[in-house]
C-alpha atoms as a PDB file:
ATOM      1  CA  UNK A   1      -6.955   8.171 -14.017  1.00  0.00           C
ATOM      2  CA  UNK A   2      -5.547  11.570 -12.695  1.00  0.00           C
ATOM      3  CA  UNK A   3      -4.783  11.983  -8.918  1.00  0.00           C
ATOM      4  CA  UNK A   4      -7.998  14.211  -8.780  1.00  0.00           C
ATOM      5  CA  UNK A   5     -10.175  11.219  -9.383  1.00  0.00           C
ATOM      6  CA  UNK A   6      -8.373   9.383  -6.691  1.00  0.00           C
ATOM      7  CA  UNK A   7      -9.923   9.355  -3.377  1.00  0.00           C
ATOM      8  CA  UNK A   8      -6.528   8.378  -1.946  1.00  0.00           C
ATOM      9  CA  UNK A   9      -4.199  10.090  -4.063  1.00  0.00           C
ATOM     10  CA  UNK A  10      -0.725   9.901  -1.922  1.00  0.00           C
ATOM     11  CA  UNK A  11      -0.797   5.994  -2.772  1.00  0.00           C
ATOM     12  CA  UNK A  12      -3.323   4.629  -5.168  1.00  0.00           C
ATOM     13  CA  UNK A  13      -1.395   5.910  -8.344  1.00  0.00           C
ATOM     14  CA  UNK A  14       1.497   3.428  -7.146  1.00  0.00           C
ATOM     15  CA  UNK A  15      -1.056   1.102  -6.235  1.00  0.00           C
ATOM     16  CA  UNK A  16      -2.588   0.950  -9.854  1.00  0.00           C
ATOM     17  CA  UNK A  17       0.900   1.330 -11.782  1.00  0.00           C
ATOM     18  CA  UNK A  18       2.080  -1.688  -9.866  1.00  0.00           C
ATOM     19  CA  UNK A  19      -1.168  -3.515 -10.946  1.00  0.00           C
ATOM     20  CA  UNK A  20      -1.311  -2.817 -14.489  1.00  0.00           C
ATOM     21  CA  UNK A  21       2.794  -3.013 -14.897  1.00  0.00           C
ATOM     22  CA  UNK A  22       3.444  -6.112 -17.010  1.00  0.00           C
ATOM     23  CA  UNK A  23       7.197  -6.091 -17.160  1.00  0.00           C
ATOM     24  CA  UNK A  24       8.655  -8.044 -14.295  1.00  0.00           C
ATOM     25  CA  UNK A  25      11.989  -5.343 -13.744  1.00  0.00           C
ATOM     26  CA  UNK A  26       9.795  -2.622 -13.713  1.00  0.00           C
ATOM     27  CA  UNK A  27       6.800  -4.465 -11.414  1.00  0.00           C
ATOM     28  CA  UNK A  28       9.362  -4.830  -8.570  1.00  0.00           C
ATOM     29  CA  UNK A  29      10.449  -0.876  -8.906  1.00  0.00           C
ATOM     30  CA  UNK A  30       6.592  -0.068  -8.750  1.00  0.00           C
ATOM     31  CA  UNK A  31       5.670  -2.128  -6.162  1.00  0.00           C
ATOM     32  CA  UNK A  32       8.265  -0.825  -4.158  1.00  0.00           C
ATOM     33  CA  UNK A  33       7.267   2.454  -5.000  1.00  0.00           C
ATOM     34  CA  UNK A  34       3.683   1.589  -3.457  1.00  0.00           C
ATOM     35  CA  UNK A  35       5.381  -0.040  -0.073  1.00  0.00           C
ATOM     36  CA  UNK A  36       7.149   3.629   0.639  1.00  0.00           C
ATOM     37  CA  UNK A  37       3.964   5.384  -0.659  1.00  0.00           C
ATOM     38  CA  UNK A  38       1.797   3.236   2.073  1.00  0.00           C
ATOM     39  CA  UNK A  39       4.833   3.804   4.525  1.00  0.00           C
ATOM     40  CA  UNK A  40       4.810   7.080   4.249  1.00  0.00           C
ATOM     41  CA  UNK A  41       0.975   7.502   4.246  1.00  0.00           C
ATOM     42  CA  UNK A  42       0.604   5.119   7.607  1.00  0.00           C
ATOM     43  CA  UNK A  43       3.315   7.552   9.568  1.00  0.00           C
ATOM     44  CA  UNK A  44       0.557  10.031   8.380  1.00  0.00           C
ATOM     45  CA  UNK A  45      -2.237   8.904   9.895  1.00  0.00           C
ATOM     46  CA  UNK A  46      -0.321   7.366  13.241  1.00  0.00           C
ATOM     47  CA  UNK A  47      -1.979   9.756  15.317  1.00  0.00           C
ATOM     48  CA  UNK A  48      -5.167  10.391  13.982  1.00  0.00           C
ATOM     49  CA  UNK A  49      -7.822   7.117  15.004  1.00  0.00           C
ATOM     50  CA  UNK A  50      -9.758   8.740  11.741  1.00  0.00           C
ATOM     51  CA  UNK A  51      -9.093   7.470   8.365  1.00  0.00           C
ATOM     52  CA  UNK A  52     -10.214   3.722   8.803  1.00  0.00           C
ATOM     53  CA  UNK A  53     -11.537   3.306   5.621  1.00  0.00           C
ATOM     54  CA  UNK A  54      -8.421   4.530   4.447  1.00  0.00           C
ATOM     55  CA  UNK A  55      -6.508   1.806   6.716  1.00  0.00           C
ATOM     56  CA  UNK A  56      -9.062  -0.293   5.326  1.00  0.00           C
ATOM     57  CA  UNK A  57      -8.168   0.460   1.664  1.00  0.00           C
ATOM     58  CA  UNK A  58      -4.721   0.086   2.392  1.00  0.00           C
ATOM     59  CA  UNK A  59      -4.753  -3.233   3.478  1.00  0.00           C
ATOM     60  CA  UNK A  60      -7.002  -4.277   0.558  1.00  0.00           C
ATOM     61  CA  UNK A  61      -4.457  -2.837  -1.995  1.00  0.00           C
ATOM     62  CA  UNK A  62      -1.615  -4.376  -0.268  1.00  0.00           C
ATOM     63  CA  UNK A  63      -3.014  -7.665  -0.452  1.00  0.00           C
ATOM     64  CA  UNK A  64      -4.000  -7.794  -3.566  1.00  0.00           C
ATOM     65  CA  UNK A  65      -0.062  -6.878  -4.511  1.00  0.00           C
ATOM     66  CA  UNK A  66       0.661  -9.586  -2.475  1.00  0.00           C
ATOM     67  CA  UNK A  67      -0.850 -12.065  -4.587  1.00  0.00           C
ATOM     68  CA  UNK A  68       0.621  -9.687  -7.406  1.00  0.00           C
ATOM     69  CA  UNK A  69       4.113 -11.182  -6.377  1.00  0.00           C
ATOM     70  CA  UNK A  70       3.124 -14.735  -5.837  1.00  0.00           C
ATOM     71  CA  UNK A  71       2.173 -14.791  -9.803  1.00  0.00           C
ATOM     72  CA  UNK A  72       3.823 -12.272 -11.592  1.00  0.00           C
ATOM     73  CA  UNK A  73       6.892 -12.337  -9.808  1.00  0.00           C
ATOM     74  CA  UNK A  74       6.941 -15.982  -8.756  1.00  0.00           C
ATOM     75  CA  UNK A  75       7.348 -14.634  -5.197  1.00  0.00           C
ATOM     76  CA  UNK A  76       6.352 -17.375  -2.413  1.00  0.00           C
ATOM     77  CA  UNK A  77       3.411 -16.986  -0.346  1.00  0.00           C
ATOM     78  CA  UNK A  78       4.691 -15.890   3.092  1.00  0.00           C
ATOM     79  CA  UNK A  79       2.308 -18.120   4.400  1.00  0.00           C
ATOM     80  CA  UNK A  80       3.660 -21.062   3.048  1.00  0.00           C
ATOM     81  CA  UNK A  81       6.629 -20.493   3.966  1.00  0.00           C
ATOM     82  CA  UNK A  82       5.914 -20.054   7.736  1.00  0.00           C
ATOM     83  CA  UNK A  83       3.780 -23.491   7.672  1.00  0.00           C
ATOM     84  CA  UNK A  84       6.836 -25.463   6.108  1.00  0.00           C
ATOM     85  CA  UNK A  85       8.630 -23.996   8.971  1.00  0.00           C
ATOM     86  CA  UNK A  86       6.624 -25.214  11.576  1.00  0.00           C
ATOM     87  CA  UNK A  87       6.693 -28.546  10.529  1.00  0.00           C
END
């Protein structure tokens, strides 16, 4: 898919490489790549109360590479974590 077809081109590319990417060295790179794509993308809209389905689609994506980590890269649920804690 080209970034034409994208309706949110400065960070769904990294969003669907990361996705797709089945070699664990190279996951980590993309999903990185996604996390300074959203970064970037968020100091964008900062100032602008527009753009929530855009906020919207951002924290669907980022979600979704959450649970990305938990399987592919055998990355603990942050969750978890934080309820061992508080025991």
């Amino acid at each position: 898919m080209s970034d034409g077809e994208l309706k949110y081109p400065k960070w769904q590319a990294e969003f669907q490489e990361a996705v797709i990417e089945l070699d664990r060295e190279k996951l980590f790179g993309k999903i990185q790549k996604f996390e300074v794509a959203v970064f970037t993308r968020l100091q964008e809209l900062a100032s602008d109360s527009d753009h929530h389905d855009e906020r919207q689609a951002i924290d669907d994506a980022a979600s979704t590479l959450r649970e990305v980590k938990k399987h592919k890269l055998s990355h603990p649920d942050r969750n978890k974590i934080d309820e061992t804690h508080r025991r």
